[in-house]
C-alpha atoms as a PDB file:
ATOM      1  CA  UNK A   1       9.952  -2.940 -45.483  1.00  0.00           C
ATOM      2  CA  UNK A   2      11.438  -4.588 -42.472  1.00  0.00           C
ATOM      3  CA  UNK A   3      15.240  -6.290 -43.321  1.00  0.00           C
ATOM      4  CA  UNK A   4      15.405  -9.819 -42.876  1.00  0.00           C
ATOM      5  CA  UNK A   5      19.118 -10.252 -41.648  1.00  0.00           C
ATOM      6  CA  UNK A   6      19.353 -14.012 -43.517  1.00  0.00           C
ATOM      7  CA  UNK A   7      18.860 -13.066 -47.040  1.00  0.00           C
ATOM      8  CA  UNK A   8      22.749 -12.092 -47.649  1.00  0.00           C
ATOM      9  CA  UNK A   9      23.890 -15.076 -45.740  1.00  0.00           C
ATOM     10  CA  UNK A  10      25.936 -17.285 -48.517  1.00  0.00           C
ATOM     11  CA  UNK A  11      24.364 -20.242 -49.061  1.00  0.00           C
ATOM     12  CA  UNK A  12      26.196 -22.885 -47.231  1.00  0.00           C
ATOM     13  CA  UNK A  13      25.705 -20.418 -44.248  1.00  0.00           C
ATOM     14  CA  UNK A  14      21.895 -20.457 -44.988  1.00  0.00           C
ATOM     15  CA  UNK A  15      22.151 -24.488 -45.063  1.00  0.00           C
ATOM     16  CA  UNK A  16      23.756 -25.375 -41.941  1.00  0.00           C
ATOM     17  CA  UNK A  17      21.732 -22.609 -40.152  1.00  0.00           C
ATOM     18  CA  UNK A  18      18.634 -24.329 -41.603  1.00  0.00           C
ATOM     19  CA  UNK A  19      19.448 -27.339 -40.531  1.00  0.00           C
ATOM     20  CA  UNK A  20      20.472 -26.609 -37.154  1.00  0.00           C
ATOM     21  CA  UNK A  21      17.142 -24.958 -36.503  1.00  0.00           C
ATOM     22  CA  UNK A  22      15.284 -28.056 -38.289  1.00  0.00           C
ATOM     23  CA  UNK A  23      16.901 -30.178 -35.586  1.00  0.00           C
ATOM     24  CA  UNK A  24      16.125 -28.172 -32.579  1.00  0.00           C
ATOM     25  CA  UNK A  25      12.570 -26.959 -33.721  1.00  0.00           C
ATOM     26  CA  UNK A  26      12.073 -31.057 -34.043  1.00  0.00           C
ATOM     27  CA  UNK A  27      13.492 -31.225 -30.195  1.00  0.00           C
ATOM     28  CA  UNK A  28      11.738 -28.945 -29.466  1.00  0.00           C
ATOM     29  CA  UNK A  29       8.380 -30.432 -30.083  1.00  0.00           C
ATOM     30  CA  UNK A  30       9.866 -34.102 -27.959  1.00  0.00           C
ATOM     31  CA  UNK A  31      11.481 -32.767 -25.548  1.00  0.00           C
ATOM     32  CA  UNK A  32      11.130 -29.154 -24.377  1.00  0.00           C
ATOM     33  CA  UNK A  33      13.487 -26.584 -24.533  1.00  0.00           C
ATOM     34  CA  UNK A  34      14.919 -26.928 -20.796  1.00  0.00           C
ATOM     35  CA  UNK A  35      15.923 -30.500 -21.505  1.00  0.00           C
ATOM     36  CA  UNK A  36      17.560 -29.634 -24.559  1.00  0.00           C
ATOM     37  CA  UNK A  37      21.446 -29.487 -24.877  1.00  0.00           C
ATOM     38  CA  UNK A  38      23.376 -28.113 -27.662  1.00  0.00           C
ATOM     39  CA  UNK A  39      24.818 -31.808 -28.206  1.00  0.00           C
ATOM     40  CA  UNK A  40      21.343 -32.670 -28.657  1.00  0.00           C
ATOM     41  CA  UNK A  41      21.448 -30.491 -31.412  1.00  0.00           C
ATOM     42  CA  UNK A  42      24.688 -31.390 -32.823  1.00  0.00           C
ATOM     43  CA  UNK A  43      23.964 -35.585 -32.841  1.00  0.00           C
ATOM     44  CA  UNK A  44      20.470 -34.542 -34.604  1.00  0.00           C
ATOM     45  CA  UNK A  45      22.050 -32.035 -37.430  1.00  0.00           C
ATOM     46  CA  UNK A  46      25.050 -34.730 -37.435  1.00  0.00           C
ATOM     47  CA  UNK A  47      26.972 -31.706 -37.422  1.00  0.00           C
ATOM     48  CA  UNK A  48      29.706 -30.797 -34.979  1.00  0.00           C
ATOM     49  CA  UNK A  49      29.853 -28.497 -31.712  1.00  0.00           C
ATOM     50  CA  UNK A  50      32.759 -26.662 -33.654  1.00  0.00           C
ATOM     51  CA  UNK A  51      29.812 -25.671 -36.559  1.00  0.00           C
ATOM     52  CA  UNK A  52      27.437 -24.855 -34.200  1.00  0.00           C
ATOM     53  CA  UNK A  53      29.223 -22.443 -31.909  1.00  0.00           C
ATOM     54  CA  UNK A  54      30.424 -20.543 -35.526  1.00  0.00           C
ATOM     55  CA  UNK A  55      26.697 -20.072 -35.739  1.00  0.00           C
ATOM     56  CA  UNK A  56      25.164 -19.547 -32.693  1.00  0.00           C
ATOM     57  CA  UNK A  57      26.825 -18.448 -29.054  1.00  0.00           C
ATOM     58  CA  UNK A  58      24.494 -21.199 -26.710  1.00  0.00           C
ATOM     59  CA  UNK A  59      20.977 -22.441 -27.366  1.00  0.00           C
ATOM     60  CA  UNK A  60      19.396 -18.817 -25.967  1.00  0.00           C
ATOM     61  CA  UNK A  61      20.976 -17.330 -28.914  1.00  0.00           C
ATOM     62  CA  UNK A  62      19.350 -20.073 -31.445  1.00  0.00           C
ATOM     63  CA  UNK A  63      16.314 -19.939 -29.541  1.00  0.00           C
ATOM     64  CA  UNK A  64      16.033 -16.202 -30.032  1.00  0.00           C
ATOM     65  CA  UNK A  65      17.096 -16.793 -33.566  1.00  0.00           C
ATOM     66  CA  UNK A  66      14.151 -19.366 -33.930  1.00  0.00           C
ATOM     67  CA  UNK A  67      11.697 -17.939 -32.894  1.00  0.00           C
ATOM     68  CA  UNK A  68      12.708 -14.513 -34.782  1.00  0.00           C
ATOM     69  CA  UNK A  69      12.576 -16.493 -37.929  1.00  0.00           C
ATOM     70  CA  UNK A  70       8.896 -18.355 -36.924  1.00  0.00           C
ATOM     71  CA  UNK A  71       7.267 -15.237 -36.616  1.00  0.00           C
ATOM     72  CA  UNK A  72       8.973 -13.317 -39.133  1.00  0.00           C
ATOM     73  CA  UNK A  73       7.756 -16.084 -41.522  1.00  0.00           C
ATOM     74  CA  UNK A  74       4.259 -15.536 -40.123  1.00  0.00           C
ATOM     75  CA  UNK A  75       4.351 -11.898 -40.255  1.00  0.00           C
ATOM     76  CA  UNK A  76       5.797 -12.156 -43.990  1.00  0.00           C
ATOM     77  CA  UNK A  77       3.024 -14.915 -44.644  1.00  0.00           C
ATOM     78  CA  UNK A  78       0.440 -11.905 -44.331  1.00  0.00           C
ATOM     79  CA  UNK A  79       2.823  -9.694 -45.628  1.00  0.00           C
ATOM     80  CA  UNK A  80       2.710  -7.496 -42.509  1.00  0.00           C
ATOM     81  CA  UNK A  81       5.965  -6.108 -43.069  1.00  0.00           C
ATOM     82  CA  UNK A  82       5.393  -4.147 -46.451  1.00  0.00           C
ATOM     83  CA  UNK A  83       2.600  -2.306 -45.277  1.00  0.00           C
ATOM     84  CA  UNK A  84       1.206   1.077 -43.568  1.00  0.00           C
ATOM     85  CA  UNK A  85      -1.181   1.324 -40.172  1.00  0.00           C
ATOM     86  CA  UNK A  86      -4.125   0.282 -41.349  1.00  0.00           C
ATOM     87  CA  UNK A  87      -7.244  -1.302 -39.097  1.00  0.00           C
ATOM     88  CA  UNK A  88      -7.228  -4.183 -40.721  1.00  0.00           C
ATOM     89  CA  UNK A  89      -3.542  -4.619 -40.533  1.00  0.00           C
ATOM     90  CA  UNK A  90      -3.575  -4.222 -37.009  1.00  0.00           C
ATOM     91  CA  UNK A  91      -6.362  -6.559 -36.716  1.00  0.00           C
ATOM     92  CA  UNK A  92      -4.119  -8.812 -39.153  1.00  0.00           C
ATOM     93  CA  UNK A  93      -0.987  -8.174 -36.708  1.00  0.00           C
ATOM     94  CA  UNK A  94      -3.040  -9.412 -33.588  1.00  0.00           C
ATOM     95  CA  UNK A  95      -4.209 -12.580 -35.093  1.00  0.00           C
ATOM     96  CA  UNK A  96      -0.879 -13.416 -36.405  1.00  0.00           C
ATOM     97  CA  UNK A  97       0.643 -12.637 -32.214  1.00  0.00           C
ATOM     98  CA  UNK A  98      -2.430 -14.915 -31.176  1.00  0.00           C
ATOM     99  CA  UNK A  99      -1.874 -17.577 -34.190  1.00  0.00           C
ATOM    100  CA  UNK A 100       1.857 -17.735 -33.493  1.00  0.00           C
ATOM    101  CA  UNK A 101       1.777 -17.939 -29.731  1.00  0.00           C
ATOM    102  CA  UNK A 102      -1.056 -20.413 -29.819  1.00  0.00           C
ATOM    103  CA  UNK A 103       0.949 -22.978 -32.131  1.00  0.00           C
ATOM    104  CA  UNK A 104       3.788 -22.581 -30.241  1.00  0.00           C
ATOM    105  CA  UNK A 105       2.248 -23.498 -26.814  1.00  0.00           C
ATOM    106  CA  UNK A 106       1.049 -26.620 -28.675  1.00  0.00           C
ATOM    107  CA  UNK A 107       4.047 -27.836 -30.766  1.00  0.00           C
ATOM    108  CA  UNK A 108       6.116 -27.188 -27.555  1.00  0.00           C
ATOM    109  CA  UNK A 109       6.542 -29.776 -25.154  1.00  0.00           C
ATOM    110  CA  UNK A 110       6.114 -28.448 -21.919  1.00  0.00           C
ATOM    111  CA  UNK A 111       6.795 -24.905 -22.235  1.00  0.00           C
ATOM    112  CA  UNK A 112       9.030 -23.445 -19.097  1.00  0.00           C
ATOM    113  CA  UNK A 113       9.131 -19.829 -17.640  1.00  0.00           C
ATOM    114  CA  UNK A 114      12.165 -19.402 -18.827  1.00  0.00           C
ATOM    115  CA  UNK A 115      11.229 -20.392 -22.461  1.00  0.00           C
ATOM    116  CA  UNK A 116       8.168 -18.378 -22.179  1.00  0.00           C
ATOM    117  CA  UNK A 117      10.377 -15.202 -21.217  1.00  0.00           C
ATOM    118  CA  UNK A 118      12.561 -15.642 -24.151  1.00  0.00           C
ATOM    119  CA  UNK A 119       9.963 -15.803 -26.849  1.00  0.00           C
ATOM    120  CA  UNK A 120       7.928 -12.676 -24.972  1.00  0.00           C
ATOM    121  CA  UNK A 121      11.113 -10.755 -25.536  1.00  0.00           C
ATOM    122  CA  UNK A 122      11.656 -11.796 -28.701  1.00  0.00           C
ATOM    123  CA  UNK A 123       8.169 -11.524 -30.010  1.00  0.00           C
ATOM    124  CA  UNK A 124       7.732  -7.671 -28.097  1.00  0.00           C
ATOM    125  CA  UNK A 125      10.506  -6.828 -29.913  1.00  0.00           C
ATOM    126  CA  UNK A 126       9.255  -7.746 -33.589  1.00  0.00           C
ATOM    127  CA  UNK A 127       5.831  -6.339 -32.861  1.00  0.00           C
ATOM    128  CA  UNK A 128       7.262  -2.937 -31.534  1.00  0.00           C
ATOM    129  CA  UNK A 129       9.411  -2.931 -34.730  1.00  0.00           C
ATOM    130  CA  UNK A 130       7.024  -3.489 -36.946  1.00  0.00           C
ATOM    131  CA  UNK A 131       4.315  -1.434 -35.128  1.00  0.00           C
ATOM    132  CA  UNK A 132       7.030   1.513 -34.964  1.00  0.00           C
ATOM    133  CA  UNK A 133       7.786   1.110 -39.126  1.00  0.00           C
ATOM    134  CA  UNK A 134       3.764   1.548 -39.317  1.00  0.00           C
ATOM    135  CA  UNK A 135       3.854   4.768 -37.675  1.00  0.00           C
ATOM    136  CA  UNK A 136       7.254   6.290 -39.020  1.00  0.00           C
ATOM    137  CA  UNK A 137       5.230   5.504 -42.154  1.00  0.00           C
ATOM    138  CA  UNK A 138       2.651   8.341 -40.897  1.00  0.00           C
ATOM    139  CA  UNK A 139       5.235  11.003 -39.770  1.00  0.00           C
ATOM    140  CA  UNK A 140       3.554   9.730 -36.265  1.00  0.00           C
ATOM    141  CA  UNK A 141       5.395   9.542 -32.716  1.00  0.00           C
ATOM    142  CA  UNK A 142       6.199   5.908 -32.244  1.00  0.00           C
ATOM    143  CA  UNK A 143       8.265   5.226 -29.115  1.00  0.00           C
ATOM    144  CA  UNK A 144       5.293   5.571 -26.939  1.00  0.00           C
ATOM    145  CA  UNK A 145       2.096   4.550 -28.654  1.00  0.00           C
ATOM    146  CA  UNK A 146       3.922   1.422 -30.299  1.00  0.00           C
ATOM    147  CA  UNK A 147       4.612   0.359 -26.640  1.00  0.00           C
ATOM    148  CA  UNK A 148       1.561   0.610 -25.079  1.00  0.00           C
ATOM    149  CA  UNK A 149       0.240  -1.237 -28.055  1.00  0.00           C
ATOM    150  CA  UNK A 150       3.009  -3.683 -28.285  1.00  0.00           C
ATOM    151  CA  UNK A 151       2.535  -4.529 -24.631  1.00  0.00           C
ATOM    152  CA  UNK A 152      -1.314  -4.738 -25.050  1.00  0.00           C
ATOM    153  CA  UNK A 153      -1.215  -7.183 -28.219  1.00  0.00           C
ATOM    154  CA  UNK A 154       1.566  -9.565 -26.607  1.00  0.00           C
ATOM    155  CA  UNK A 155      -0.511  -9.899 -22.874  1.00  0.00           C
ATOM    156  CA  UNK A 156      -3.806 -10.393 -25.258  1.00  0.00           C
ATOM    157  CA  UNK A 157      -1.997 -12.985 -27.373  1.00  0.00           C
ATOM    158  CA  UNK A 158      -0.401 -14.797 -24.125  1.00  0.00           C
ATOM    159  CA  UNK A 159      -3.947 -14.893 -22.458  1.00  0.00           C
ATOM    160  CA  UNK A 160      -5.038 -16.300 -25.002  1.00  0.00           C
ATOM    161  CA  UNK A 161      -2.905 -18.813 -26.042  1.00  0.00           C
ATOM    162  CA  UNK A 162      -2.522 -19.813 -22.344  1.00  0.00           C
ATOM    163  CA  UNK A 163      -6.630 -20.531 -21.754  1.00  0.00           C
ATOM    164  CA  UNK A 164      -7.637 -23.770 -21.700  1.00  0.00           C
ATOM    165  CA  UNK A 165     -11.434 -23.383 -23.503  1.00  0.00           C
ATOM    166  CA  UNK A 166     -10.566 -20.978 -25.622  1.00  0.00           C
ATOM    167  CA  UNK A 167     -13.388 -19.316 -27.939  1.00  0.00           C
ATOM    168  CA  UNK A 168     -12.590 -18.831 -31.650  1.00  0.00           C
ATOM    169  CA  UNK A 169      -9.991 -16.897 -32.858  1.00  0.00           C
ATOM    170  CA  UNK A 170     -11.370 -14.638 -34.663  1.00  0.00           C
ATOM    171  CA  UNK A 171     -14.083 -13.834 -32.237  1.00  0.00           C
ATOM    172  CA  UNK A 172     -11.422 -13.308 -29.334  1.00  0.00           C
ATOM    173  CA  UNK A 173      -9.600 -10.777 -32.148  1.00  0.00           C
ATOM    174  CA  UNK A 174     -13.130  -9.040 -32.840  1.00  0.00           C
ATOM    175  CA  UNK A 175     -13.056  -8.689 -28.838  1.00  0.00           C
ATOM    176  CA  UNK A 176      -9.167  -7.351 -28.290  1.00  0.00           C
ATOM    177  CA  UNK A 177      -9.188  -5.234 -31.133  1.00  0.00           C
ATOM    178  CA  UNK A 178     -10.761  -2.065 -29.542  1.00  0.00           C
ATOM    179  CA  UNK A 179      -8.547  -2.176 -27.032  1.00  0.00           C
ATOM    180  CA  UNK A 180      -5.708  -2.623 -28.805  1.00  0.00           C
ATOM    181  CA  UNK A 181      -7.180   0.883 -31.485  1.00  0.00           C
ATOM    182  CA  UNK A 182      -7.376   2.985 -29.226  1.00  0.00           C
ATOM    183  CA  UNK A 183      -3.878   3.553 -28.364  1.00  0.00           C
ATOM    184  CA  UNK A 184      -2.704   3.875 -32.045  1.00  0.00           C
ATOM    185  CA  UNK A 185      -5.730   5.370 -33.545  1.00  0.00           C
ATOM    186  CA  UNK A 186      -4.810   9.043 -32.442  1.00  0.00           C
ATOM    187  CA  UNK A 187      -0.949   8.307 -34.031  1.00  0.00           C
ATOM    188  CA  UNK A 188      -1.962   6.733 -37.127  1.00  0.00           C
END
């Protein structure tokens, strides 16, 4: 099972982070993240710069931090993270990427590169995590194959969260799942 780094927070801890990232998910969604300052933040959690910097370095770090805990919710939500290489969990595993970036895009206001390049990083980084767990799982090499596929599911998912008359969901999964097998298939 992957760790989820919040559980042993103490409580309080767990509060203000909460509602810190309540208050800039909500910004988020009016303003974008470029326009947002962490005194945006602050007035919104009526909290003060003093609390925020004990949690979080600048809002890159609770950006990164946001997002982690989005799609580690949605990953959890399919419970992902507490199982083997299977097809259907990769399938799974691409239509959460797809699901996730797709939300995103539209509960964002205008999304910026620079936004965009943070939650890539952070989202490549869960996948290959989760897709390298998978194959420890099978006494399998993992650097490599859980790259090419990690690379392979994020590009998919971008594409198509990014296209404007987009087909169905599933169908688009039905389509990028073959290409997405065949790189772990031989390692699973």
């Amino acid at each position: 099972m992957l760790p989820n780094p919040d559980e042993k927070l103490d409580p309080r801890v767990r509060r203000t982070r909460s509602l810190i990232l309540q208050s800039f998910e909500s910004l988020l969604a009016e303003k974008g993240f470029e326009s947002i300052s962490v005194q945006d933040v602050t007035d919104k959690a009526q909290i003060n710069r003093a609390t925020f910097y004990a949690h979080f370095q600048d809002k890159y770090a609770l950006l990164d931090h946001s997002i982690n805990k989005m799609f580690m919710q949605e990953i959890e939500k399919r419970t992902l993270n507490v199982c083997s290489y299977s097809p259907d969990n990769l399938r799974n595993l691409i239509l959460a990427v797809c699901d996730f970036l797709t939300h995103l895009h539209t509960d964002c206001a205008q999304p910026h590169q620079q936004f965009e390049s943070l939650v890539e990083t952070t989202i490549k980084k869960q996948v290959f995590d989760l897709l390298s767990y998978w194959l420890r799982k099978s006494n399998a090499p993992t650097e490599l194959p859980a790259t090419v596929a990690t690379w392979a599911i994020y590009g998919l998912a971008s594409h198509y969260s990014h296209t404007k008359k987009r087909p169905a969901l599933e169908k688009f999964v039905d389509e990028a799942f073959p290409l997405v097998a065949v790189n772990l298939e031989q390692f699973a």
